[in-house]
N, C-alpha and C. Protein backbone atom coordinates (compact mmCIF):
# COMPACT_ATOMS: atom_id res chain seq x y z
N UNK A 1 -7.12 38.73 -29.29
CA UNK A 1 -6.27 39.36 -30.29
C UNK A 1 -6.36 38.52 -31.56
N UNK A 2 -6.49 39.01 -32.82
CA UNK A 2 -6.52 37.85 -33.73
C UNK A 2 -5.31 38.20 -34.68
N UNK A 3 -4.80 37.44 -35.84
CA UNK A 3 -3.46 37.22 -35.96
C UNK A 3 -2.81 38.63 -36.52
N UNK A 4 -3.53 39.51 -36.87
CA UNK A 4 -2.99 40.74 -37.84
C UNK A 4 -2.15 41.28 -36.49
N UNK A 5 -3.31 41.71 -35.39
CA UNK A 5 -2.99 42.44 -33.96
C UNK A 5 -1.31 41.84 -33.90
N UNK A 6 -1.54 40.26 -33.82
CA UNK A 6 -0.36 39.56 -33.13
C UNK A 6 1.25 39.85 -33.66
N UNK A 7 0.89 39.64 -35.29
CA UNK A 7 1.73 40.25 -36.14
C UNK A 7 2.30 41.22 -35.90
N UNK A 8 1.70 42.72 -35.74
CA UNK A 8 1.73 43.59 -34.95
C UNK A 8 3.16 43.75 -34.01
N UNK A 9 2.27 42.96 -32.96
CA UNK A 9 3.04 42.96 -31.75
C UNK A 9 4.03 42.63 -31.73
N UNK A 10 4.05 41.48 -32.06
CA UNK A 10 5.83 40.65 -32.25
C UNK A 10 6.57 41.45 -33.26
N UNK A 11 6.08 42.10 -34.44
CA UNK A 11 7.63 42.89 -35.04
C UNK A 11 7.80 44.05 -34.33
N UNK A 12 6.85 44.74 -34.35
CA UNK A 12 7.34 45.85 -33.59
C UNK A 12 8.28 46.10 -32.30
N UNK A 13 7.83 45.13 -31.54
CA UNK A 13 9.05 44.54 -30.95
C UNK A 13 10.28 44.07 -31.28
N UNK A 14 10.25 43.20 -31.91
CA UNK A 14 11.33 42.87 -32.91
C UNK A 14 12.28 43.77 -33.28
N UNK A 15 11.46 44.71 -34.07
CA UNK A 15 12.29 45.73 -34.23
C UNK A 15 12.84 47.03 -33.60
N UNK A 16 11.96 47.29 -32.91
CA UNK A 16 12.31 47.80 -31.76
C UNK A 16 13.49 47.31 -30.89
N UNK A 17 13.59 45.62 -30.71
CA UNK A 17 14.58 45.43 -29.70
C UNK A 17 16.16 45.34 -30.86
N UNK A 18 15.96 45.20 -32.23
CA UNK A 18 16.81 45.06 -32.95
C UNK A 18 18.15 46.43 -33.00
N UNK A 19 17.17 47.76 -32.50
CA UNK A 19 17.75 48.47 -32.97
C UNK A 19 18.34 49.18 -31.29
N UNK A 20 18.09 48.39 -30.58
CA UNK A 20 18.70 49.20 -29.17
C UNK A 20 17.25 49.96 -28.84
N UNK A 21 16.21 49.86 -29.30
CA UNK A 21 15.65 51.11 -28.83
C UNK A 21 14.98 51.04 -27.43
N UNK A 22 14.42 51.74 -26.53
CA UNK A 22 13.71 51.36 -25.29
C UNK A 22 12.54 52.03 -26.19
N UNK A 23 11.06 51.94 -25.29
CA UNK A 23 9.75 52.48 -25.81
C UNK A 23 10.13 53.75 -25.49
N UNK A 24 10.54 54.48 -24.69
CA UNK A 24 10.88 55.77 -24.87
C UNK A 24 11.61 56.64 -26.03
N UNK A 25 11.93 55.84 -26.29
CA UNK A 25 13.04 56.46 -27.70
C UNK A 25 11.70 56.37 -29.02
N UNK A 26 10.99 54.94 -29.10
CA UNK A 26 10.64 54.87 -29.85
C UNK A 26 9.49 56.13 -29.99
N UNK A 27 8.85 56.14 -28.54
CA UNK A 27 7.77 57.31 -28.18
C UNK A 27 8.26 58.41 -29.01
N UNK A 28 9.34 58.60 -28.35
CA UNK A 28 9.53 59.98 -29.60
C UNK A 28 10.13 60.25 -30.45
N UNK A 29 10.31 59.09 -31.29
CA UNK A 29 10.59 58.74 -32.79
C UNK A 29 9.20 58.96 -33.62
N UNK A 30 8.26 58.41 -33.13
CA UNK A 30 7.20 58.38 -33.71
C UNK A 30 5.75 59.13 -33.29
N UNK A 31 5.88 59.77 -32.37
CA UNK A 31 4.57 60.69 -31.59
C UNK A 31 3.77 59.66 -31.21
N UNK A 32 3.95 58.74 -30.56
CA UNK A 32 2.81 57.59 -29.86
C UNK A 32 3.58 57.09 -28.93
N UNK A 33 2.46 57.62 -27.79
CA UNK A 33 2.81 57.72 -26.46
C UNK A 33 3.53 56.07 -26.51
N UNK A 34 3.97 56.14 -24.73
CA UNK A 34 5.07 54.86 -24.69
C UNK A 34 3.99 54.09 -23.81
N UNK A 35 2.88 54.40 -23.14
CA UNK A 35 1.51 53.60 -22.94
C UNK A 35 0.84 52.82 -24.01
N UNK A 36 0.98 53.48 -25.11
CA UNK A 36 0.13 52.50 -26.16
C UNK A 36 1.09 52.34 -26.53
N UNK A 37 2.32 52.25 -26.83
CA UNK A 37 3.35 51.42 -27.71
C UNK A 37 3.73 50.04 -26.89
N UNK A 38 3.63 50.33 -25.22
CA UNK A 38 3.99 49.11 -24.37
C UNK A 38 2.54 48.23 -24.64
N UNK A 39 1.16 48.40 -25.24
CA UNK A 39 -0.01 48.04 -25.41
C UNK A 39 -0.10 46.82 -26.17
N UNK A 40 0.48 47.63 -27.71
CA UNK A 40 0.69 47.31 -29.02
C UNK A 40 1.56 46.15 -28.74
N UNK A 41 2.54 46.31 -27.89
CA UNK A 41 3.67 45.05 -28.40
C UNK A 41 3.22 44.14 -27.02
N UNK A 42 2.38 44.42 -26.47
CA UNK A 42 1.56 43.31 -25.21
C UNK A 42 0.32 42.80 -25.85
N UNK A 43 0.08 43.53 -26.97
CA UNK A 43 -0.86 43.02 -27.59
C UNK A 43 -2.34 42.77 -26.84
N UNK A 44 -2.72 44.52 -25.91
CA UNK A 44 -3.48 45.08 -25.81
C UNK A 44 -4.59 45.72 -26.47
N UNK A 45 -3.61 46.46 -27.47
CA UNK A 45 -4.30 47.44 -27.82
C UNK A 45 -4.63 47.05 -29.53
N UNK A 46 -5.97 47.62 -30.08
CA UNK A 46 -6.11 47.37 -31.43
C UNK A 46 -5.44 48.89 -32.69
N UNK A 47 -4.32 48.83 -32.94
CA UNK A 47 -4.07 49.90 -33.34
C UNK A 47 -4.54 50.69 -34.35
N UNK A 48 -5.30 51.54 -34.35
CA UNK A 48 -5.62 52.30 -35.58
C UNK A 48 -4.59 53.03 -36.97
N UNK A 49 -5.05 52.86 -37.70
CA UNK A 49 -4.05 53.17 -39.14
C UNK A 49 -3.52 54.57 -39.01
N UNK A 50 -3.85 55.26 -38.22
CA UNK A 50 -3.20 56.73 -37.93
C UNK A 50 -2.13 55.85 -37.12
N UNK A 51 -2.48 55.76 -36.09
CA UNK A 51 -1.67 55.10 -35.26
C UNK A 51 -0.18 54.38 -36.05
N UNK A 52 -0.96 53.46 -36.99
CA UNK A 52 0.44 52.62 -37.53
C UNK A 52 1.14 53.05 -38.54
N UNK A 53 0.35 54.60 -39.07
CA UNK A 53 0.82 55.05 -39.76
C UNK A 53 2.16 55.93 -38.96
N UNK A 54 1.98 56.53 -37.53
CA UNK A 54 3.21 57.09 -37.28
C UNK A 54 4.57 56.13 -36.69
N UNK A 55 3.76 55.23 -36.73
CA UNK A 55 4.75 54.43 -36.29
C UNK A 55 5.77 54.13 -37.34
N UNK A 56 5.27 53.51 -38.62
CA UNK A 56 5.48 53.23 -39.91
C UNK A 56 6.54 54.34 -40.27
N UNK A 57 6.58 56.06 -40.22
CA UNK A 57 6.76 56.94 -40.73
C UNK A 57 8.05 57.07 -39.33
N UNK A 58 7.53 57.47 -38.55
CA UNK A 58 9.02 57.19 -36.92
C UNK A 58 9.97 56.53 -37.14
N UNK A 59 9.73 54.91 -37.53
CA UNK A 59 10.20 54.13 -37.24
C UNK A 59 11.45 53.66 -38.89
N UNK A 60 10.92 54.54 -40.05
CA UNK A 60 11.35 54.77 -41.57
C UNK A 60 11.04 53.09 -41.64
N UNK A 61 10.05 52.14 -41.41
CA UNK A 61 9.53 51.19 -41.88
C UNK A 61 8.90 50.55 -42.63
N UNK A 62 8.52 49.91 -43.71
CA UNK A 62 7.40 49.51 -44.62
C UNK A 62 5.93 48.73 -43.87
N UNK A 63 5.06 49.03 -43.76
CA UNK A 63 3.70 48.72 -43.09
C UNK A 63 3.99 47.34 -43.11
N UNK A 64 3.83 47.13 -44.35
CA UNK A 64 4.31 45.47 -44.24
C UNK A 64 5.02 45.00 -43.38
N UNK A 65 6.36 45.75 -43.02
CA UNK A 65 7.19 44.92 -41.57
C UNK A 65 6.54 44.89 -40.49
N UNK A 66 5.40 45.86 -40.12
CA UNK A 66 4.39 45.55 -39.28
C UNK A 66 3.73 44.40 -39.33
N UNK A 67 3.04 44.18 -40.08
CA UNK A 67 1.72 43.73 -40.71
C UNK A 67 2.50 42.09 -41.03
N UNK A 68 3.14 42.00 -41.45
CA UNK A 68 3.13 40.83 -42.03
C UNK A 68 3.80 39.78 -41.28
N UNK A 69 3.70 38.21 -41.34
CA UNK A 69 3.89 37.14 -40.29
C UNK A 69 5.14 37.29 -39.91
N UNK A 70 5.44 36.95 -38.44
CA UNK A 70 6.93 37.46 -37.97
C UNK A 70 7.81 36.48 -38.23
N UNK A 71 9.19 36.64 -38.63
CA UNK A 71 9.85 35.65 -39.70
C UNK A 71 10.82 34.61 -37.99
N UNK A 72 10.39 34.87 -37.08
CA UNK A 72 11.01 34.29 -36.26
C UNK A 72 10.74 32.72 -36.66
N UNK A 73 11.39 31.54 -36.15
CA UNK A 73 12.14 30.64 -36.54
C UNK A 73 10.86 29.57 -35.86
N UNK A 74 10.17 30.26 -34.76
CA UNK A 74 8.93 29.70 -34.26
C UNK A 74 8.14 30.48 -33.58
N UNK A 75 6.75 30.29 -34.30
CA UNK A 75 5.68 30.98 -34.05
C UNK A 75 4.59 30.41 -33.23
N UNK A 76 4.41 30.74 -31.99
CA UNK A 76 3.46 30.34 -31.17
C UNK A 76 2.28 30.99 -31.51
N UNK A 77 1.01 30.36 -31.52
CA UNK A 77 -0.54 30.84 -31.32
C UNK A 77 -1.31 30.50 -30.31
N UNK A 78 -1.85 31.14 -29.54
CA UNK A 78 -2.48 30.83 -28.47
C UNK A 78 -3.96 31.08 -28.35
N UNK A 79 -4.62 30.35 -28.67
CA UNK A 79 -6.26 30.09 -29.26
C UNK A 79 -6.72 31.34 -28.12
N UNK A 80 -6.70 31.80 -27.11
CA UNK A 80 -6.84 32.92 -26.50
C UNK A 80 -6.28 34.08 -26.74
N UNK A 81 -5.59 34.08 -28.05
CA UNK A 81 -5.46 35.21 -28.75
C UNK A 81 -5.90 35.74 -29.55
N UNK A 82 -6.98 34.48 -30.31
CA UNK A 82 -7.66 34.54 -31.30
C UNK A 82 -8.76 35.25 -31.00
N UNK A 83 -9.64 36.13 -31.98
CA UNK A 83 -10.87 36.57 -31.80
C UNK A 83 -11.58 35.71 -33.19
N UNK A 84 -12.92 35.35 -33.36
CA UNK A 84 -13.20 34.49 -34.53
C UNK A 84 -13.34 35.45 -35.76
N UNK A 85 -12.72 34.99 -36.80
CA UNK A 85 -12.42 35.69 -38.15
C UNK A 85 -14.10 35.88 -38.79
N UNK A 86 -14.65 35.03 -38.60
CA UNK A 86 -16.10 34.60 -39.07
C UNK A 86 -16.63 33.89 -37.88
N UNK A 87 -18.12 34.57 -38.03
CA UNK A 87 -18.92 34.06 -36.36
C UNK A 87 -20.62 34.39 -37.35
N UNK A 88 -21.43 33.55 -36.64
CA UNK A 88 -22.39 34.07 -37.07
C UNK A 88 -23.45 33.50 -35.47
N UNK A 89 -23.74 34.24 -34.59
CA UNK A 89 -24.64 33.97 -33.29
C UNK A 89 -25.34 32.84 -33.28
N UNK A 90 -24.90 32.23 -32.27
CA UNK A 90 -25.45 30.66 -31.96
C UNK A 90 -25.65 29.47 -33.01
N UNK A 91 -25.10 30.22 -34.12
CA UNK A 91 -24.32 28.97 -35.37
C UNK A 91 -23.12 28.65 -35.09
N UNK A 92 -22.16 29.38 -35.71
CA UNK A 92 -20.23 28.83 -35.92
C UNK A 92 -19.64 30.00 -35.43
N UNK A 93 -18.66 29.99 -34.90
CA UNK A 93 -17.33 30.79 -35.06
C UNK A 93 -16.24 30.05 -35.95
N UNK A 94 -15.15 31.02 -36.62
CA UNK A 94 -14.37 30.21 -37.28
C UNK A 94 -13.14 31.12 -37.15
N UNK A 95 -11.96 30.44 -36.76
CA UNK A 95 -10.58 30.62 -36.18
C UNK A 95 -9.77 30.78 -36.92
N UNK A 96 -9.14 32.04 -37.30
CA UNK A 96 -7.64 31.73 -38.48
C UNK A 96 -6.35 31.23 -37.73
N UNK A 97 -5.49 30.59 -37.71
CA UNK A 97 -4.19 30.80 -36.91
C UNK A 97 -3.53 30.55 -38.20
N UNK A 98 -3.16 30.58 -39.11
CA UNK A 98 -2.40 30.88 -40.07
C UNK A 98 -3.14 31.33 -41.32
N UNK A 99 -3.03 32.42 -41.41
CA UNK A 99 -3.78 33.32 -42.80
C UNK A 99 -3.34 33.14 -43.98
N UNK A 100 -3.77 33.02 -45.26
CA UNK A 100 -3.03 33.24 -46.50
C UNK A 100 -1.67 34.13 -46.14
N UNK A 101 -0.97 33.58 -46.93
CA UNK A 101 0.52 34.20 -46.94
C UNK A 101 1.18 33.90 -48.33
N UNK A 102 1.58 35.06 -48.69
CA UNK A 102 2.51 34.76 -50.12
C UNK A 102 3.17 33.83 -49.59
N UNK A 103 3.71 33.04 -50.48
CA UNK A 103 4.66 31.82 -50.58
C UNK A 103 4.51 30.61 -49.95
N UNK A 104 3.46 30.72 -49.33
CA UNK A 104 2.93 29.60 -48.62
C UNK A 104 1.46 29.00 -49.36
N UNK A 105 1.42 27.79 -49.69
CA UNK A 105 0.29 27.29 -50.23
C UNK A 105 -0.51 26.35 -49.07
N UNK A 106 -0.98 27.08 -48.10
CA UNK A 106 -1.70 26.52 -47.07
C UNK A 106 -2.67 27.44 -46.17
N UNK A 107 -3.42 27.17 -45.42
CA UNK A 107 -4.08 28.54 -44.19
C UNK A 107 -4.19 27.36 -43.39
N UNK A 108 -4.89 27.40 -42.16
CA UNK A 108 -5.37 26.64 -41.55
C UNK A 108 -6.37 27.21 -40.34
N UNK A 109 -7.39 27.00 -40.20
CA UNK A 109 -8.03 27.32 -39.51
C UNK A 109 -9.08 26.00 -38.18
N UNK A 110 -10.02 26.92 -37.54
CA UNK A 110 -10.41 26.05 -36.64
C UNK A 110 -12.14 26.89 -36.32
N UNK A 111 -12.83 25.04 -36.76
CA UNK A 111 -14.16 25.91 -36.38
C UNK A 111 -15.10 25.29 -35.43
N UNK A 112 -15.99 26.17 -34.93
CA UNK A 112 -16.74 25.80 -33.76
C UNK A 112 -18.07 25.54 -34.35
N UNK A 113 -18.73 24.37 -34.34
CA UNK A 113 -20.25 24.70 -35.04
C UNK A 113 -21.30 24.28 -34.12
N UNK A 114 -22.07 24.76 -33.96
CA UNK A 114 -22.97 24.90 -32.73
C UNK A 114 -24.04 23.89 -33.33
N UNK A 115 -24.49 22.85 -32.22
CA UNK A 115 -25.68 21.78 -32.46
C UNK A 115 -26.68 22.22 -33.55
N UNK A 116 -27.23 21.66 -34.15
CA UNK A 116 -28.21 22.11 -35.23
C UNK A 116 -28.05 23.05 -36.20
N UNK A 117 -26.77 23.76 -35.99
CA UNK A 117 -25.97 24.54 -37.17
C UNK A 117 -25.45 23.94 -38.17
N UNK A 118 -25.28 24.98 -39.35
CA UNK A 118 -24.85 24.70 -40.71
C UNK A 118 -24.24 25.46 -41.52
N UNK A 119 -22.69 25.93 -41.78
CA UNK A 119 -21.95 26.71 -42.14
C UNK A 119 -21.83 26.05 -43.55
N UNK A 120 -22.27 27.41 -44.37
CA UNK A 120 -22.52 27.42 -45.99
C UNK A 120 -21.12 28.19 -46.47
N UNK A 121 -20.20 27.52 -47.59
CA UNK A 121 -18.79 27.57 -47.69
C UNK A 121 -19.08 27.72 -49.24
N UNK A 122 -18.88 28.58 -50.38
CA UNK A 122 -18.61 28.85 -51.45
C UNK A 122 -17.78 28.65 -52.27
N UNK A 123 -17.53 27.88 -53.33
CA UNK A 123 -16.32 27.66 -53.72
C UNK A 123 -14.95 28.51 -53.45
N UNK A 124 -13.94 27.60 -53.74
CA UNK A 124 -12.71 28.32 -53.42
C UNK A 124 -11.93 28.60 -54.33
N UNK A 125 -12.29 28.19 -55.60
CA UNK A 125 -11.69 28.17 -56.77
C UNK A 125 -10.95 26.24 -57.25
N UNK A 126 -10.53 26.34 -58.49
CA UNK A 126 -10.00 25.14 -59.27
C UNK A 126 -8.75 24.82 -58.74
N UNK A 127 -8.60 24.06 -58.47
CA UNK A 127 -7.37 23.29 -57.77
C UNK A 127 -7.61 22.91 -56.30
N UNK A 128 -8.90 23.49 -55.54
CA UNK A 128 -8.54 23.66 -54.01
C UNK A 128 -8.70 22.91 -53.54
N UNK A 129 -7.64 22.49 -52.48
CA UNK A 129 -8.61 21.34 -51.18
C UNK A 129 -8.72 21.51 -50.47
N UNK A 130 -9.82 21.23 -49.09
CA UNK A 130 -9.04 20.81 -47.53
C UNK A 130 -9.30 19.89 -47.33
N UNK A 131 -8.64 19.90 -46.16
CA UNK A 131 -8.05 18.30 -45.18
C UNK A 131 -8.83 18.52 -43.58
N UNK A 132 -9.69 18.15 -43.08
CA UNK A 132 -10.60 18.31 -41.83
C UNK A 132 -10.30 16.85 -41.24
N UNK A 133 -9.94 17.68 -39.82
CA UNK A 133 -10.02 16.77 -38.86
C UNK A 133 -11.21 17.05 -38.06
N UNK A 134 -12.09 15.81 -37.10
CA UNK A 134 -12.91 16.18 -36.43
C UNK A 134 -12.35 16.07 -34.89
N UNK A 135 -11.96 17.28 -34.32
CA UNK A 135 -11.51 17.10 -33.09
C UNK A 135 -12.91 16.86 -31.90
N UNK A 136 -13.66 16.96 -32.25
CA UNK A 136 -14.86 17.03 -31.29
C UNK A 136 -16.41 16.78 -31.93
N UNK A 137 -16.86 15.73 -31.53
CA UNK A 137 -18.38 15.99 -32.68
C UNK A 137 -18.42 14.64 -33.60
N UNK A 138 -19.33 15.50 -34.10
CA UNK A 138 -19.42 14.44 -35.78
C UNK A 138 -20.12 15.64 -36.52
N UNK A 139 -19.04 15.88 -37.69
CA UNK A 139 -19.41 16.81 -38.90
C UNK A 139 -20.21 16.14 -39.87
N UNK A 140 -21.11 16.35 -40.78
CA UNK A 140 -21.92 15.98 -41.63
C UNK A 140 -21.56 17.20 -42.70
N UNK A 141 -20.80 16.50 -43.64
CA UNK A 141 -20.48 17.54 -44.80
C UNK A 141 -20.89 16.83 -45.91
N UNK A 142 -21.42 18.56 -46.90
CA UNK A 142 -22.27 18.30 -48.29
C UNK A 142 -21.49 18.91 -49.01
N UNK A 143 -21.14 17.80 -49.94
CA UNK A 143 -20.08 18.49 -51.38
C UNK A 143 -20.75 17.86 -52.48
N UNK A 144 -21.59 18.57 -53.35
CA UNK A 144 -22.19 18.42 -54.61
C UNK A 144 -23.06 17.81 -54.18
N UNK A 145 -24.20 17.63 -53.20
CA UNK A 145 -24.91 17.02 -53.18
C UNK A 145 -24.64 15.62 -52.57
N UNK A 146 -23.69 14.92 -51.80
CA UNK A 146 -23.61 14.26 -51.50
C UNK A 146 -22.78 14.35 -49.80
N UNK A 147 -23.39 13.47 -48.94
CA UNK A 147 -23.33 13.96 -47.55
C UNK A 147 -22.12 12.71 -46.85
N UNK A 148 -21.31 13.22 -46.21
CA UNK A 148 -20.64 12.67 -45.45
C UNK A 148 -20.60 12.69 -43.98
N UNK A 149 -20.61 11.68 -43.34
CA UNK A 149 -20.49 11.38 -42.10
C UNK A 149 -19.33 11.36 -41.11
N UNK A 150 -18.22 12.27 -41.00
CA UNK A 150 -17.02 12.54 -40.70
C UNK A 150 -17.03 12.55 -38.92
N UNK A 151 -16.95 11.07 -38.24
CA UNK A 151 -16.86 11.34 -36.73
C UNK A 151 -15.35 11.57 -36.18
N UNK A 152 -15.80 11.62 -34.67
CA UNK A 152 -14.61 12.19 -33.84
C UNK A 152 -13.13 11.62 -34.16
N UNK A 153 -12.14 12.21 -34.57
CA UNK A 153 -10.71 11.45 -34.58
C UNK A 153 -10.66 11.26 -35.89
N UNK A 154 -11.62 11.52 -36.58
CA UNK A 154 -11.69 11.01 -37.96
C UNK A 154 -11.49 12.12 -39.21
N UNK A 155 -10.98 12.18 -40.04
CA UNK A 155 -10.66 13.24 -41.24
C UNK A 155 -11.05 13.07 -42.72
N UNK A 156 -11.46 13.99 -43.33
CA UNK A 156 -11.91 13.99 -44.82
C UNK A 156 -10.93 14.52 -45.68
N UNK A 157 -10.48 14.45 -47.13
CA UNK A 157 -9.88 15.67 -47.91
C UNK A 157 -10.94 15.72 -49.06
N UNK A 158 -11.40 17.17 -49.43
CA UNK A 158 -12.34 17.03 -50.65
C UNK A 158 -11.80 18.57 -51.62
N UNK A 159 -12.16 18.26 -52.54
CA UNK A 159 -12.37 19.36 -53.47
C UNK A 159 -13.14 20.55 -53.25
N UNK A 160 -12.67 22.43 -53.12
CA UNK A 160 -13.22 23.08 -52.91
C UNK A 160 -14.35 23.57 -53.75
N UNK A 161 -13.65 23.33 -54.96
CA UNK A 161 -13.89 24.46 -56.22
C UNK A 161 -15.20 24.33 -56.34
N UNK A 162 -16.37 23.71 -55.57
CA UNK A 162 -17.95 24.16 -55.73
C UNK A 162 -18.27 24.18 -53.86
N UNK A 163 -19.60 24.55 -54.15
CA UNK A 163 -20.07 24.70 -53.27
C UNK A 163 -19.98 23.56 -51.79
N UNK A 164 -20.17 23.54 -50.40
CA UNK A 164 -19.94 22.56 -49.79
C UNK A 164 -20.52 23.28 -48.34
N UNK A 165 -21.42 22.19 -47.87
CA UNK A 165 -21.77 22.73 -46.07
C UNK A 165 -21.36 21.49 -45.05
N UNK A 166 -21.00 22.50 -44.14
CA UNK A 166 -20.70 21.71 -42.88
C UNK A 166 -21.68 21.60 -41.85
N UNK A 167 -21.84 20.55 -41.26
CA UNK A 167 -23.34 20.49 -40.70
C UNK A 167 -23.29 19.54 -39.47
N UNK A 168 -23.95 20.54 -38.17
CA UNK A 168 -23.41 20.09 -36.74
C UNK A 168 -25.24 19.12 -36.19
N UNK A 169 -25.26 17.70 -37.10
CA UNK A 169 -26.86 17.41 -36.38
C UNK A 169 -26.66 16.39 -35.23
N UNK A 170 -25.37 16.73 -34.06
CA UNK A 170 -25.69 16.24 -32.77
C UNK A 170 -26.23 17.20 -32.06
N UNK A 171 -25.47 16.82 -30.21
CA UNK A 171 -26.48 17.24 -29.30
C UNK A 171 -25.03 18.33 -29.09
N UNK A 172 -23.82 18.20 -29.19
CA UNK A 172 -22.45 18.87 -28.53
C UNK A 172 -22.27 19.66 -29.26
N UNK A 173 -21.42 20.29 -29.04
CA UNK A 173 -20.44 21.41 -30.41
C UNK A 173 -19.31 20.66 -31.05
N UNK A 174 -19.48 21.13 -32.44
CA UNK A 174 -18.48 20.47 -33.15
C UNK A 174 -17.37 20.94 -33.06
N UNK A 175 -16.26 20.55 -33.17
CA UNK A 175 -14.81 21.40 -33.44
C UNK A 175 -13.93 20.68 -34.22
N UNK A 176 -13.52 21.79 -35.63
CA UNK A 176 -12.66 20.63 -36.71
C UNK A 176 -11.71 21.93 -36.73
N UNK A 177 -10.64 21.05 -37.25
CA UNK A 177 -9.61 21.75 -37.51
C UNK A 177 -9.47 21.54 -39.27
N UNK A 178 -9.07 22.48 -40.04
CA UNK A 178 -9.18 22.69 -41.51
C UNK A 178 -8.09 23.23 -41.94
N UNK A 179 -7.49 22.71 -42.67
CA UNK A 179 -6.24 23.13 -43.60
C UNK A 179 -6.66 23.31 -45.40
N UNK A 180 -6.84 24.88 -45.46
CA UNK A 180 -7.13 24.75 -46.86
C UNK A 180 -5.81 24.77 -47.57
N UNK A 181 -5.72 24.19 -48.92
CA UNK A 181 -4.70 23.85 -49.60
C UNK A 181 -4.70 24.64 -50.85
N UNK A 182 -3.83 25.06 -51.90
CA UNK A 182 -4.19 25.81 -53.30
C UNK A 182 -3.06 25.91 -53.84
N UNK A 183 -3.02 25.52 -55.26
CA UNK A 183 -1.34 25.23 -55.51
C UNK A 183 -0.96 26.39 -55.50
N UNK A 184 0.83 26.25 -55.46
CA UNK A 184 1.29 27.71 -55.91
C UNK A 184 1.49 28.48 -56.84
């Protein structure tokens, strides 16, 4: 499941349990069966925009209360919920667990880079940073032409705003965890 799905799941529930409703009620509030609504909030099923559109319209909701991060007080992610946001075959996968969000000046993600791989990263714009930890590996990162040697346990912070690659030249898979930064 990756985080939009998850989003998803948890308000709809949410709101659903806010208002007394059982999935039956909601079923026919909104014309979607109470099989895929028990799906949706198990975070089964991938819902289609028809789909969230009757829900949206049933439910007299703004998409956004769907869609957007659930304001509960703590948010669990469970890396087996994730599907990779960016993957490219027997190079990298790369993990969102916190997406851009208005009001928040942070994301954070998590990437996998496969031995002899090299994930090419485009600027991010003026002001940006991240902060990389190497949970596994040794990353070899290029920012302007100049290469860093970032081993296990060990962390970098650099400037986005040009170009920069991450580069896996052991024998294991790499795994860093990345917090991009951007003022508000």
């Amino acid at each position: 499941m990756d985080y939009l799905n998850q989003n998803i799941s948890m308000n709809l529930k949410r709101i659903r349990l806010a208002r007394g409703y059982s999935l039956d009620t909601v079923a026919e509030q909104t014309g979607v069966s109470k099989s895929m609504l028990g799906q949706i909030e198990r975070g089964e099923a991938n819902p289609t925009i028809g789909i969230l559109g009757k829900i949206v319209s049933g439910l007299r909701v703004e998409l956004t209360d769907l869609v957007e991060t659930p304001r509960e007080r703590v948010y669990p992610v469970s890396r087996k919920w994730l599907a990779p946001t960016k993957e490219a075959a027997d190079k990298y996968k790369i993990f969102t667990y916190f997406p851009y969000e208005k009001g928040r000046n942070f994301e954070l993600y998590a990437f996998e880079i496969l031995p002899g791989a090299v994930y090419a990263s485009g600027s991010h714009g003026e002001n940006t940073k991240e902060y990389l930890i190497v949970q596994k590996g040794e990353l070899s990162l290029s920012v302007e032409g100049t290469e860093y040697i970032v081993g296990e346990g060990d962390a970098i912070r650099f400037d986005t705003d040009k170009e920069h690659f991450y580069g896996n030249h052991g024998q294991t898979l790499l795994q860093i965890v990345c917090v991009f930064y951007y003022p508000a």
